[in-house]
N, C-alpha and C. Protein backbone atom coordinates (compact mmCIF):
# COMPACT_ATOMS: atom_id res chain seq x y z
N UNK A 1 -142.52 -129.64 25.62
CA UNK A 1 -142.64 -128.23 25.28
C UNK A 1 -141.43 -127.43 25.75
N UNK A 2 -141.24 -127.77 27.12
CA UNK A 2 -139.43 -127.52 27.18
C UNK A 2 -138.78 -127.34 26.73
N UNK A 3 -138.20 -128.53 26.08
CA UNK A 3 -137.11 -128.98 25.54
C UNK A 3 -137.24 -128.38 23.99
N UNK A 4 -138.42 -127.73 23.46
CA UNK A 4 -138.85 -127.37 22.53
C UNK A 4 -138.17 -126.17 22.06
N UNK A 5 -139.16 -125.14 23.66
CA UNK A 5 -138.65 -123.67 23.59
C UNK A 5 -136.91 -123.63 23.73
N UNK A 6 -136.91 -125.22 24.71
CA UNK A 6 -134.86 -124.64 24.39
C UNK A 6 -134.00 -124.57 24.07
N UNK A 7 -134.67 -125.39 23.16
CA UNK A 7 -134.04 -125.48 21.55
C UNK A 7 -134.21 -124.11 20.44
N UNK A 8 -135.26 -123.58 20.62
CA UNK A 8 -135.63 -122.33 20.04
C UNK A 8 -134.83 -121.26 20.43
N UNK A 9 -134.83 -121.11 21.73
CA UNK A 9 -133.62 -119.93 22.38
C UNK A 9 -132.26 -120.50 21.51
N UNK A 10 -132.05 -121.54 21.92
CA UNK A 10 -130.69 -121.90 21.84
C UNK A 10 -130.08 -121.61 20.43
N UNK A 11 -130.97 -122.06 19.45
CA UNK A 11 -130.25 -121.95 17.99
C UNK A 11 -130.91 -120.65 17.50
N UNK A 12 -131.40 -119.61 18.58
CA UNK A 12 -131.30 -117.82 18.56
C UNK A 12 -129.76 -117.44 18.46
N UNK A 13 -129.23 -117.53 19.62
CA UNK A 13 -128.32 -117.53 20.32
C UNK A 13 -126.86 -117.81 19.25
N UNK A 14 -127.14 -119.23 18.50
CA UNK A 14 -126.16 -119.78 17.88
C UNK A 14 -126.38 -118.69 16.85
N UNK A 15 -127.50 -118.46 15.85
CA UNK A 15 -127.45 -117.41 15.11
C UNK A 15 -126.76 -116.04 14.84
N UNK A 16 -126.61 -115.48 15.88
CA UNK A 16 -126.46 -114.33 16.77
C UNK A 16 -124.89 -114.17 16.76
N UNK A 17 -123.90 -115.56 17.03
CA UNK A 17 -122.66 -114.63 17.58
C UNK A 17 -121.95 -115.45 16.35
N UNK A 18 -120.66 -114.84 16.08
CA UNK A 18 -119.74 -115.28 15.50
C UNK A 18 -119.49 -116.83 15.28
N UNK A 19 -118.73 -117.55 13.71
CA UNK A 19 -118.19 -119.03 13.31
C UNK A 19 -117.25 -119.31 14.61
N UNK A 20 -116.65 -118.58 14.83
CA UNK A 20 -114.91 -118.11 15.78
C UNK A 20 -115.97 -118.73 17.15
N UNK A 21 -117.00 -117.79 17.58
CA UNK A 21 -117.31 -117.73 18.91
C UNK A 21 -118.42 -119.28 19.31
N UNK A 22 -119.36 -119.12 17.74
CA UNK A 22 -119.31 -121.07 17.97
C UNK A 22 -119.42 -122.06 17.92
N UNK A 23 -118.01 -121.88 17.24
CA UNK A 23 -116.78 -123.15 17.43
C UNK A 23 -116.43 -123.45 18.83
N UNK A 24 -116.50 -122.33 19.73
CA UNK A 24 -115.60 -122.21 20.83
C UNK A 24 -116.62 -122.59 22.21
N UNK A 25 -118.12 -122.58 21.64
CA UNK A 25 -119.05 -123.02 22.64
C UNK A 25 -119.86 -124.26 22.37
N UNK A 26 -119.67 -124.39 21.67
CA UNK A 26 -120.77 -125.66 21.00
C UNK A 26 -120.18 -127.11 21.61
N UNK A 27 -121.51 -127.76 22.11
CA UNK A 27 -121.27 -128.86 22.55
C UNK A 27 -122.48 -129.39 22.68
N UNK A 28 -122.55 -130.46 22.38
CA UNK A 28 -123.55 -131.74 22.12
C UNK A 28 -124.49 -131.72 23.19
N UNK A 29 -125.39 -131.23 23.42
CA UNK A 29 -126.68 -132.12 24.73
C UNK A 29 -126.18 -130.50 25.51
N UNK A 30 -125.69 -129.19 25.53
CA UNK A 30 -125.90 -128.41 26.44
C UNK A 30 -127.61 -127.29 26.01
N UNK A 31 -127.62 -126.99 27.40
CA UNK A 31 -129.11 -126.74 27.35
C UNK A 31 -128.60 -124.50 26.73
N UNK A 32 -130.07 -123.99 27.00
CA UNK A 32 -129.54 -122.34 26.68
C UNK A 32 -128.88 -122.15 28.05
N UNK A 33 -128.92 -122.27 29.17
CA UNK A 33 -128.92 -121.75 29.92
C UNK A 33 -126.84 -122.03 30.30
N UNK A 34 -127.17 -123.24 29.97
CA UNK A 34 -125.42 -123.77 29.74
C UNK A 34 -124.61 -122.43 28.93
N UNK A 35 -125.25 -122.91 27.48
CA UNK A 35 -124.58 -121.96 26.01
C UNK A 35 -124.24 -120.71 26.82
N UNK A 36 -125.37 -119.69 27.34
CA UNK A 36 -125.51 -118.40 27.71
C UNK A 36 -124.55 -118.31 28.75
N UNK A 37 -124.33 -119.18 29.62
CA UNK A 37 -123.00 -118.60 31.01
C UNK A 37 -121.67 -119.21 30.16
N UNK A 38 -121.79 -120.07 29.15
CA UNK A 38 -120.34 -120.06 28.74
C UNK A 38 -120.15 -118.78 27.86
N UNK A 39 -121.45 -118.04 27.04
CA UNK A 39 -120.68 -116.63 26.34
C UNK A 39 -120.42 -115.86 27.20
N UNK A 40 -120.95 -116.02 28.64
CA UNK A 40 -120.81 -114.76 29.50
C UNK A 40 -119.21 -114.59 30.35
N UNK A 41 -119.07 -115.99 30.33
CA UNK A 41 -117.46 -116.22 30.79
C UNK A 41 -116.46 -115.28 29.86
N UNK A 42 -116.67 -115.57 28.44
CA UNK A 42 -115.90 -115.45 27.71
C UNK A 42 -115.97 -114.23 27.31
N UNK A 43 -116.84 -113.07 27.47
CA UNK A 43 -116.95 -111.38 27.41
C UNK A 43 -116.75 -111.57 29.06
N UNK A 44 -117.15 -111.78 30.08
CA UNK A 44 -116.14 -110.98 31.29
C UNK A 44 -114.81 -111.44 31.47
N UNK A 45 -114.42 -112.27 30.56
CA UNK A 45 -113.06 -112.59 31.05
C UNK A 45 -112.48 -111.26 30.47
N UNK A 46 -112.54 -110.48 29.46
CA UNK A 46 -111.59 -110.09 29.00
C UNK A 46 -112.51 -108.55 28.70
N UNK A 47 -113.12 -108.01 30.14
CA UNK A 47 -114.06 -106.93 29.48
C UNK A 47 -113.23 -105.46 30.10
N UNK A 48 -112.42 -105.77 30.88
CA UNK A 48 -111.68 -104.75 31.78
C UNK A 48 -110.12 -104.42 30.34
N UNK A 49 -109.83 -105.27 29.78
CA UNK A 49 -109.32 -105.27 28.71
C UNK A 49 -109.44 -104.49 27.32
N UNK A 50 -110.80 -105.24 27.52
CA UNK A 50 -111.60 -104.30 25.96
C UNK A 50 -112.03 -102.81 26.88
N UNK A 51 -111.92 -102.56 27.25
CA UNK A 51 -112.60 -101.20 28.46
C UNK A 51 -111.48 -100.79 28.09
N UNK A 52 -110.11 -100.80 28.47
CA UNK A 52 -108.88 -99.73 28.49
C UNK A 52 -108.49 -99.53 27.34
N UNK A 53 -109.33 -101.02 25.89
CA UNK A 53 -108.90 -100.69 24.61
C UNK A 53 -109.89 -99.16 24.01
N UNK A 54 -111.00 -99.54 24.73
CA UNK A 54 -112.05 -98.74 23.43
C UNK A 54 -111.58 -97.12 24.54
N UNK A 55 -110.99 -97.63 25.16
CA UNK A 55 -111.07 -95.73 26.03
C UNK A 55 -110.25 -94.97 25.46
N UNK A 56 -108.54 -95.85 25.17
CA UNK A 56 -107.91 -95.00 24.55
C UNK A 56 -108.23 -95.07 22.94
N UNK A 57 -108.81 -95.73 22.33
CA UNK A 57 -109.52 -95.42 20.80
C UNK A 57 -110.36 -94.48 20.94
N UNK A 58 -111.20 -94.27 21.75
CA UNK A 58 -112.24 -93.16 21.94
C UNK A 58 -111.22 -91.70 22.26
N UNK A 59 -110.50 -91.80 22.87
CA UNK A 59 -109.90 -90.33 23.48
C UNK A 59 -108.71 -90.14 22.01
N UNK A 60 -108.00 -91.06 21.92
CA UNK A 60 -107.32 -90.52 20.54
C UNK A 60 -107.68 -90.41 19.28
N UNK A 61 -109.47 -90.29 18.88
CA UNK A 61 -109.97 -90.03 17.99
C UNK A 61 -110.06 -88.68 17.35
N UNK A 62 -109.39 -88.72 16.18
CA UNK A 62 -109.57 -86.71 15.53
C UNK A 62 -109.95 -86.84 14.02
N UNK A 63 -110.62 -86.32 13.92
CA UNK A 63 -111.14 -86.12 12.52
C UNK A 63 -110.45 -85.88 11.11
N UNK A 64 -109.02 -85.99 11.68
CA UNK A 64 -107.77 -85.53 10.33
C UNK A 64 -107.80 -87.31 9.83
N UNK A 65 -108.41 -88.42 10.81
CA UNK A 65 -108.62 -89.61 10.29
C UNK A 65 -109.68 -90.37 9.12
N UNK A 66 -110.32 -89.09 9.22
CA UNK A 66 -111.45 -89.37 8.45
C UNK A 66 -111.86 -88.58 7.49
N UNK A 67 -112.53 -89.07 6.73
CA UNK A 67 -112.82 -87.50 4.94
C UNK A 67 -113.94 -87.05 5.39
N UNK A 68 -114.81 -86.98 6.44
CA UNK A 68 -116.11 -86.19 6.72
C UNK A 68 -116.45 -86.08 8.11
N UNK A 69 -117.20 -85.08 8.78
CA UNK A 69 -117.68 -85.35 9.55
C UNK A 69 -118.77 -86.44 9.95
N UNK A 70 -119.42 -86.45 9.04
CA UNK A 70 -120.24 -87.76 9.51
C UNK A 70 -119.64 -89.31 9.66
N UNK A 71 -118.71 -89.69 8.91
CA UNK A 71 -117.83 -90.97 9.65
C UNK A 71 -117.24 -90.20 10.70
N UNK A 72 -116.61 -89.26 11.12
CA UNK A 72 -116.30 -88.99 12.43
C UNK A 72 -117.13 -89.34 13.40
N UNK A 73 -118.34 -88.48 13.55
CA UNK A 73 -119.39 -88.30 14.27
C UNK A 73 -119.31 -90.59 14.34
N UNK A 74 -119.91 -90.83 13.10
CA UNK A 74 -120.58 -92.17 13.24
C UNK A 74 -119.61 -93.48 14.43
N UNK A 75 -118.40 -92.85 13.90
CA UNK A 75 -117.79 -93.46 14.78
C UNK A 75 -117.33 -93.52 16.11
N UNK A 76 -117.71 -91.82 16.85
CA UNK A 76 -117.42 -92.00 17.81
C UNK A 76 -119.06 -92.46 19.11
N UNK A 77 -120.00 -92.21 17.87
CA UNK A 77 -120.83 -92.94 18.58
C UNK A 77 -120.79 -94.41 18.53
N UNK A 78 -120.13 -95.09 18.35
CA UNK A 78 -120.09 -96.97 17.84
C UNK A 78 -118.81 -96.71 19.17
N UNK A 79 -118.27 -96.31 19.64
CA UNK A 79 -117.26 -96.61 20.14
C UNK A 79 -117.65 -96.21 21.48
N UNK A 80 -118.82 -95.38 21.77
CA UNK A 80 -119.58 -94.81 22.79
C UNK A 80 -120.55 -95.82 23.58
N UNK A 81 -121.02 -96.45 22.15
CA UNK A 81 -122.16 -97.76 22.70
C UNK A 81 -120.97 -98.99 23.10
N UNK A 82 -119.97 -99.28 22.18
CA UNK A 82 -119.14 -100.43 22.56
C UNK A 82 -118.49 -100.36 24.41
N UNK A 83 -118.50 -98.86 24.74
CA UNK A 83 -117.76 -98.84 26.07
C UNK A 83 -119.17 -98.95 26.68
N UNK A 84 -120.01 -98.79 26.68
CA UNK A 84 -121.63 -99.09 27.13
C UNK A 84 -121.44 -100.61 27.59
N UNK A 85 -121.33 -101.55 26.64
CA UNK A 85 -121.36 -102.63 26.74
C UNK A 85 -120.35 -103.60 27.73
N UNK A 86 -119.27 -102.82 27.63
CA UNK A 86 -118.34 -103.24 28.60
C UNK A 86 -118.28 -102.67 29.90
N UNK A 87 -119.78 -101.68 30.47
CA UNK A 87 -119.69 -101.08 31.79
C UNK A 87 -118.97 -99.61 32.05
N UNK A 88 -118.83 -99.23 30.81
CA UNK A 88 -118.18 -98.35 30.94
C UNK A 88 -118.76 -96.97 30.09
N UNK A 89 -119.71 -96.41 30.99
CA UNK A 89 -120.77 -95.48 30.03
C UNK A 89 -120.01 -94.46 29.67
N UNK A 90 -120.32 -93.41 28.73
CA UNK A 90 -119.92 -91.76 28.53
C UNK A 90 -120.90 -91.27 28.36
N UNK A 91 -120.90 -90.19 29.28
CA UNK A 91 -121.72 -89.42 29.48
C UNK A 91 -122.13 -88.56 27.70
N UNK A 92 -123.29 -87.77 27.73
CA UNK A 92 -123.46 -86.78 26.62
C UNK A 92 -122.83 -85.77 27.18
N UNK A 93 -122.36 -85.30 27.62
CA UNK A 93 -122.06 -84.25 28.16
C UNK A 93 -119.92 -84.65 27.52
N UNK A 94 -119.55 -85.48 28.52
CA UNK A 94 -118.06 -86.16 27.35
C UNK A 94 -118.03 -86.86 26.27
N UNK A 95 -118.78 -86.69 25.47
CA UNK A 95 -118.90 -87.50 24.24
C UNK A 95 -119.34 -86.25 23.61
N UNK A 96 -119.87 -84.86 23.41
CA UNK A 96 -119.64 -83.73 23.20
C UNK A 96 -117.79 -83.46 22.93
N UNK A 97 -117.53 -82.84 24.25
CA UNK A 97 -116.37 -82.77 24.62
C UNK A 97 -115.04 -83.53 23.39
N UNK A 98 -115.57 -84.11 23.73
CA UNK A 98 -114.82 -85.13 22.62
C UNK A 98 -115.05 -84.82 21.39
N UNK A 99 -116.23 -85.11 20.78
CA UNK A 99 -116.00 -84.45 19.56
C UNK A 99 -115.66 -83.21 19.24
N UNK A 100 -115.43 -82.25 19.93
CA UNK A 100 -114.98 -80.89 19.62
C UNK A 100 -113.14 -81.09 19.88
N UNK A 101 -113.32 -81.53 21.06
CA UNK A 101 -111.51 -81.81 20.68
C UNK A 101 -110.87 -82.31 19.61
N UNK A 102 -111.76 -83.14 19.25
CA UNK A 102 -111.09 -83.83 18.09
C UNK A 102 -111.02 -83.16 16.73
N UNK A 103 -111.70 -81.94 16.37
CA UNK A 103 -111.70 -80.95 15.74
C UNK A 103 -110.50 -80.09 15.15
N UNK A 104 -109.27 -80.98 14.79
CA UNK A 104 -107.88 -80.42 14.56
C UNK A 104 -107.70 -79.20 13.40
N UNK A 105 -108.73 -79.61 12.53
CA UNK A 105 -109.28 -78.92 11.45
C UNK A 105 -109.32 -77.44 11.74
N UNK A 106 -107.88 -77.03 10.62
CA UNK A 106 -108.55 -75.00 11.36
C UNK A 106 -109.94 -74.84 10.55
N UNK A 107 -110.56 -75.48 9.68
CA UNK A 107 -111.61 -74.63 9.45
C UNK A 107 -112.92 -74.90 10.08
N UNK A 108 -112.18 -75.65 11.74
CA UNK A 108 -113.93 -75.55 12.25
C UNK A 108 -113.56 -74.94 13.60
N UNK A 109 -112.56 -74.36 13.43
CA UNK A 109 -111.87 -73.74 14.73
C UNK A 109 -112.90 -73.03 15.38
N UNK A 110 -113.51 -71.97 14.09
CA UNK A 110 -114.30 -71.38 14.86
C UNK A 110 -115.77 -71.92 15.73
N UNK A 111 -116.23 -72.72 14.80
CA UNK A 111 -117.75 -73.52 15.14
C UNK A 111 -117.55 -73.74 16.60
N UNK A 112 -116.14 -74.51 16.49
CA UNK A 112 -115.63 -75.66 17.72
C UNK A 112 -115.51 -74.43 18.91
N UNK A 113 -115.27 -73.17 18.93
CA UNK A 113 -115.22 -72.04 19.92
C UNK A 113 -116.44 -72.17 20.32
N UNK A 114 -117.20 -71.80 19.31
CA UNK A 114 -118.75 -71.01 20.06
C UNK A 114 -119.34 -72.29 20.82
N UNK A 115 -119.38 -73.39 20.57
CA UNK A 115 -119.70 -74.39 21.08
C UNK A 115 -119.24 -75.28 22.48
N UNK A 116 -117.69 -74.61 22.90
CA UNK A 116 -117.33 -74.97 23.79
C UNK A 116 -117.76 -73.58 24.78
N UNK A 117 -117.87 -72.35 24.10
CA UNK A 117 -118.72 -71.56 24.82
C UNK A 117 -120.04 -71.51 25.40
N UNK A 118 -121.14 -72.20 24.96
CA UNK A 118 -122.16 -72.66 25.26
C UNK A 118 -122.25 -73.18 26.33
N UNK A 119 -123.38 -72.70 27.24
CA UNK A 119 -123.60 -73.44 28.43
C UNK A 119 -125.15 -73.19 28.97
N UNK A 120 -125.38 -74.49 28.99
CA UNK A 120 -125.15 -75.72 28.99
C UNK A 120 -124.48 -76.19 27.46
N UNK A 121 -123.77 -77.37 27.22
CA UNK A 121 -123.30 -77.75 25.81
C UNK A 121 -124.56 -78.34 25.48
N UNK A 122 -124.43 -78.31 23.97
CA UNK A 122 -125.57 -78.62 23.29
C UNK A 122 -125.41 -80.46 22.88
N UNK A 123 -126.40 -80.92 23.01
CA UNK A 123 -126.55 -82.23 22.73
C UNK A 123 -125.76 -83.07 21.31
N UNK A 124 -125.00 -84.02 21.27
CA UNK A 124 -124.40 -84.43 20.71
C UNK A 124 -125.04 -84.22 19.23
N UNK A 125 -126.37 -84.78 18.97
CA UNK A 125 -127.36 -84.49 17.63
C UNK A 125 -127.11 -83.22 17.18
N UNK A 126 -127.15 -81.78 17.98
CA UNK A 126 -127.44 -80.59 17.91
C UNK A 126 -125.83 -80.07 17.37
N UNK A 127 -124.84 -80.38 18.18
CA UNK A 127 -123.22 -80.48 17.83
C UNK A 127 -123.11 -80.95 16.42
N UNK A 128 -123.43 -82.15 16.18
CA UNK A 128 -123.26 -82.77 14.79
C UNK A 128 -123.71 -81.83 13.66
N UNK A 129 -125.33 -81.33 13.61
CA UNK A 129 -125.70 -80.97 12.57
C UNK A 129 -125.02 -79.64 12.90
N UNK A 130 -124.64 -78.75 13.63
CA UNK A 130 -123.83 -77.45 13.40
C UNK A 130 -122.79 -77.65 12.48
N UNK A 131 -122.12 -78.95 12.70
CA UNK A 131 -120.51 -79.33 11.87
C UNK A 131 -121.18 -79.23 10.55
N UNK A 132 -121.82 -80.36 10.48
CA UNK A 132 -121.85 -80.34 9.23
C UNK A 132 -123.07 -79.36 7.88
N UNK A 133 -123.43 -78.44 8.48
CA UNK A 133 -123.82 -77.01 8.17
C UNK A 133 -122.28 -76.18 7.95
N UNK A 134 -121.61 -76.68 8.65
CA UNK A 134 -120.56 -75.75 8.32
C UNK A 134 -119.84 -76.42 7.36
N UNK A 135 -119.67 -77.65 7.34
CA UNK A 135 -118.67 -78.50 6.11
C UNK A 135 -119.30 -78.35 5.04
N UNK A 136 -121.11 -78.06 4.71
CA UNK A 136 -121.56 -78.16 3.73
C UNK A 136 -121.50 -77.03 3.09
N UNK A 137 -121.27 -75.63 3.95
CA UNK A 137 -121.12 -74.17 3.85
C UNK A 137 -119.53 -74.31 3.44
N UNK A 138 -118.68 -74.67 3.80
CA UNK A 138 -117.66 -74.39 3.31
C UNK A 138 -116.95 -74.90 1.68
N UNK A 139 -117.98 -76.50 1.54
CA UNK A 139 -118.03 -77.03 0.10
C UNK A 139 -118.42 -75.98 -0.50
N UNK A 140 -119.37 -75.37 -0.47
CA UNK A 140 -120.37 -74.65 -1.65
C UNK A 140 -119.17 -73.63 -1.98
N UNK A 141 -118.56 -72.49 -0.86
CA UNK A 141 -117.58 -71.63 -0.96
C UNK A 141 -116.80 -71.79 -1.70
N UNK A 142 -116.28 -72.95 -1.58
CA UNK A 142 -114.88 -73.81 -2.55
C UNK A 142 -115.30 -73.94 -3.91
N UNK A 143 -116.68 -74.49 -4.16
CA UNK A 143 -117.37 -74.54 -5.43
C UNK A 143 -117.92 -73.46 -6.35
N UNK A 144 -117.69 -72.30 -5.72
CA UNK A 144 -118.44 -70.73 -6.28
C UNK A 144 -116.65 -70.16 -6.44
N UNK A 145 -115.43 -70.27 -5.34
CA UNK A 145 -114.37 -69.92 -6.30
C UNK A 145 -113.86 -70.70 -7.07
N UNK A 146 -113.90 -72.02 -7.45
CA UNK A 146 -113.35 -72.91 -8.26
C UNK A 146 -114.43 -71.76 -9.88
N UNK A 147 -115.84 -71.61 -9.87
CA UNK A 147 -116.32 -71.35 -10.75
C UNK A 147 -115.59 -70.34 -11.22
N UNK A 148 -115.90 -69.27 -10.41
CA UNK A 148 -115.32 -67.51 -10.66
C UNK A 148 -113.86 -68.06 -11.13
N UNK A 149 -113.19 -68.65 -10.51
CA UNK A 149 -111.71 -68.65 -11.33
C UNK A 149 -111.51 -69.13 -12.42
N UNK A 150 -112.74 -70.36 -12.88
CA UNK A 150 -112.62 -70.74 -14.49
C UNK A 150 -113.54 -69.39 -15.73
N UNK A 151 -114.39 -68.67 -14.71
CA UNK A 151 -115.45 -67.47 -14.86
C UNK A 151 -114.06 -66.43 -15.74
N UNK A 152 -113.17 -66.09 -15.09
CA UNK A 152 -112.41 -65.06 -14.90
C UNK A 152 -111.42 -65.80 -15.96
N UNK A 153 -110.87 -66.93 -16.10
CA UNK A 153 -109.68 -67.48 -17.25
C UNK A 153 -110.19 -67.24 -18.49
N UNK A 154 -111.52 -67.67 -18.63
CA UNK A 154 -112.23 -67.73 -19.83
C UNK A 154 -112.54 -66.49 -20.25
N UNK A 155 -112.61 -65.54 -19.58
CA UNK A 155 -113.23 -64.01 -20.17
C UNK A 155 -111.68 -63.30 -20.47
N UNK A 156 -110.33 -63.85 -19.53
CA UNK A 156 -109.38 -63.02 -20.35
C UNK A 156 -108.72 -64.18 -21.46
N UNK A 157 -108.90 -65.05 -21.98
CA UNK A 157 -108.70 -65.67 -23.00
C UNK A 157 -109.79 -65.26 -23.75
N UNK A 158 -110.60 -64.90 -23.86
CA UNK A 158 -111.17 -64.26 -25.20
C UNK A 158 -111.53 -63.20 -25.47
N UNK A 159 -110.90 -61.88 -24.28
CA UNK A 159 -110.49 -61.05 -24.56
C UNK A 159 -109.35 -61.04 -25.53
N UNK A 160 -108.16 -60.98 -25.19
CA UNK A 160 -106.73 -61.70 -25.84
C UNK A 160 -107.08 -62.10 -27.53
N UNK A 161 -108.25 -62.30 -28.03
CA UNK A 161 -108.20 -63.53 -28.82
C UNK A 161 -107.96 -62.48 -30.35
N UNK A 162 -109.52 -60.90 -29.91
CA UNK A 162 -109.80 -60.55 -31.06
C UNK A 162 -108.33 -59.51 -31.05
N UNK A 163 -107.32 -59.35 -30.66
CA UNK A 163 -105.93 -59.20 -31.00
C UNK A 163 -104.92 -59.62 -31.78
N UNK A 164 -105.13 -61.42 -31.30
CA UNK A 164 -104.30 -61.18 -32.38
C UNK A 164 -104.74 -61.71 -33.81
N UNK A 165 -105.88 -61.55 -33.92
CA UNK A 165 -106.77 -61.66 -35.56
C UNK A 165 -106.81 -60.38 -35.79
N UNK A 166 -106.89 -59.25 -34.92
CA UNK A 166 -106.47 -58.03 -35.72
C UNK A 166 -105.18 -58.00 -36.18
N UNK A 167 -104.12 -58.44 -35.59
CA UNK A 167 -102.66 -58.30 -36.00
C UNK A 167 -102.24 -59.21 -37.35
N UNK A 168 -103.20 -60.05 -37.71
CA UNK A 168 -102.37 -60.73 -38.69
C UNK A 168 -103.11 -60.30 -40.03
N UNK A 169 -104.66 -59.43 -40.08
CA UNK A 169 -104.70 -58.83 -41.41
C UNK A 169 -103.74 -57.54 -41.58
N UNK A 170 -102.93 -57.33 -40.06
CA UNK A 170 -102.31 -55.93 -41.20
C UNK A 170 -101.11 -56.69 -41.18
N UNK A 171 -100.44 -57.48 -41.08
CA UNK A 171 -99.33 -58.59 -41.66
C UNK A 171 -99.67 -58.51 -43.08
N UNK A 172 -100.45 -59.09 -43.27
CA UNK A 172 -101.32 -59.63 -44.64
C UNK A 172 -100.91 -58.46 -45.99
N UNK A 173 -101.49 -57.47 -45.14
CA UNK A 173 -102.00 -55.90 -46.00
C UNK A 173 -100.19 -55.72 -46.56
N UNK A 174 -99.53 -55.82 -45.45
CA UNK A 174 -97.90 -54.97 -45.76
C UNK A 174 -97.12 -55.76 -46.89
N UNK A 175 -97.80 -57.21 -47.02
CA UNK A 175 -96.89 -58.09 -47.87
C UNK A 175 -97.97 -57.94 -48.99
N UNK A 176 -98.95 -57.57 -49.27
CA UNK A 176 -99.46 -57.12 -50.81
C UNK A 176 -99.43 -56.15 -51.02
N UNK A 177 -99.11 -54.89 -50.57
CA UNK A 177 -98.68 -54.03 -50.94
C UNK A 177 -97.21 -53.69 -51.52
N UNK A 178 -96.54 -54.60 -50.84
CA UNK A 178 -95.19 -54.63 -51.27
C UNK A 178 -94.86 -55.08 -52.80
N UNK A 179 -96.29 -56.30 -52.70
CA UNK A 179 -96.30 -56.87 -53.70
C UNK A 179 -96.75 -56.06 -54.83
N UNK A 180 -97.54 -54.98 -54.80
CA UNK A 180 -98.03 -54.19 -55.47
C UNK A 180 -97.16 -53.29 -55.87
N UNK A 181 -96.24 -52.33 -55.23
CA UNK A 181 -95.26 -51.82 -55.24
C UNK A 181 -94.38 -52.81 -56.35
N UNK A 182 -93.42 -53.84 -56.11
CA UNK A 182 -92.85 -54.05 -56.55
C UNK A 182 -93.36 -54.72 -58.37
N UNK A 183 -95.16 -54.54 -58.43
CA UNK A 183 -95.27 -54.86 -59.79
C UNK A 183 -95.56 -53.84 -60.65
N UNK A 184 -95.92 -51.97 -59.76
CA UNK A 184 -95.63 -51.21 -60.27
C UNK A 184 -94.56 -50.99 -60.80
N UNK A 185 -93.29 -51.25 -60.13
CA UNK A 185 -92.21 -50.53 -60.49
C UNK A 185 -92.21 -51.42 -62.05
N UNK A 186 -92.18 -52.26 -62.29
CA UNK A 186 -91.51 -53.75 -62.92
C UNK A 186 -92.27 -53.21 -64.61
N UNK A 187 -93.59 -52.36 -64.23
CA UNK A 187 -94.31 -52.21 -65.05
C UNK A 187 -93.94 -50.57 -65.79
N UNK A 188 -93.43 -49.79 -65.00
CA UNK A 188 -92.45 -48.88 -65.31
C UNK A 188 -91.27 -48.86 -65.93
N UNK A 189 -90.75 -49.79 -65.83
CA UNK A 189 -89.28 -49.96 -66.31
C UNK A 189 -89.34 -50.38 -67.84
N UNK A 190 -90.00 -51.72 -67.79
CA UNK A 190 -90.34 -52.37 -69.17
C UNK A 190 -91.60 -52.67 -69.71
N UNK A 191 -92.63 -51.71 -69.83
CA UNK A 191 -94.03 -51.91 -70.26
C UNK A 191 -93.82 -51.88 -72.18
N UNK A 192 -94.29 -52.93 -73.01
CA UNK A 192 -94.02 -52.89 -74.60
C UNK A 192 -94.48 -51.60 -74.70
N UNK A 193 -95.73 -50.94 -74.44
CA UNK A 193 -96.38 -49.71 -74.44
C UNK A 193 -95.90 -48.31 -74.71
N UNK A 194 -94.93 -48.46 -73.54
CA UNK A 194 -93.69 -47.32 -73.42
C UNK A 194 -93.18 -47.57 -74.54
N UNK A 195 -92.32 -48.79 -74.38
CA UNK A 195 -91.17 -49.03 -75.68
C UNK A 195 -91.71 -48.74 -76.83
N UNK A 196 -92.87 -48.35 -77.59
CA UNK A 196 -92.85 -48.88 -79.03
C UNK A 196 -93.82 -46.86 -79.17
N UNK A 197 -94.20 -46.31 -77.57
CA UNK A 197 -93.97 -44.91 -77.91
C UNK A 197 -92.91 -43.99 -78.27
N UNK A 198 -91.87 -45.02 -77.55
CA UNK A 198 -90.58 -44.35 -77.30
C UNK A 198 -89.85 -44.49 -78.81
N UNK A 199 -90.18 -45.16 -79.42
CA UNK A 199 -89.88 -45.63 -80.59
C UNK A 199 -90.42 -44.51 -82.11
């Protein structure tokens, strides 16, 4: 029954981590308890490492990297739990902080004020949905003048229009009249009518 359950842990375990990670543990006849202190070697060997990586990825994170706040946001929580894992917690209180710094964006300049004004700061959840109340407020804005400005092209293009269809019937008018004119005269000069009174 042993050897049962430790086989059950064990090919948990194998499930669980990376082809890369094992390749790099696997060996014939080791028990879980073997498998488990060789993955543990191999994350503390190199966890003070990954610690100074994810700190400066976490602190040089700004949102001019990303097209939304919510991959912002998403990512600096993944990078929050990853320093978790390596012993290295952040507080809610700097993981706030952080996301407002990272706020390069003048159009959340202001949000990012009132919020560093706040005190106590408001919870990372509570931070997030303010942003993006404001990103969704500022789409709509963009989307009501994009309208009004196609609103406003279209009403002076067809203003404009009944102009110049007035201008081309009196074009019209000046060249049949001319024409008229010149078949009066034509009819004056040499009508048989005349000639054969005149006669």
């Amino acid at each position: 029954m042993w050897k049962r359950l430790d086989i059950v842990v064990k090919n948990w375990i194998y499930g669980t981590i990376t082809t890369d990670l094992l390749e790099t543990i696997l060996c014939n006849g080791d028990t879980t308890q073997q498998v488990w202190n060789k993955l543990q070697e191999i994350f503390q060997d190199n966890k003070t490492t990954r610690a100074v990586y994810l700190e400066n990825q976490f602190n040089q994170l700004h949102l001019s990297k990303f097209s939304n706040i919510s991959s912002y946001c998403r990512e600096l929580k993944n990078l929050k739990d990853q320093l978790a894992n390596v012993d290295q917690p952040v507080s809610e209180q700097k993981l706030v902080i952080r996301l407002v710094s990272g706020l390069v964006n003048i159009d959340f300049n202001t949000v990012a004020a009132m919020i560093q004004q706040t005190t106590p700061l408001p919870s990372f959840e509570t931070t997030r949905s303010r942003l993006l109340l404001e990103e969704s407020r500022r789409a709509n804005d963009s989307s009501s003048q994009a309208s009004s400005f196609v609103a406003q092209y279209g009403n002076a293009t067809s203003s404009t229009a009944p102009q110049q269809q007035q201008a081309a019937p009196a074009g019209q008018g000046g060249g049949s009249s001319g024409r008229g004119r010149g078949r009066g005269r034509g009819r004056g000069r040499g009508s048989p009518q005349q000639q054969q009174q005149s006669q």
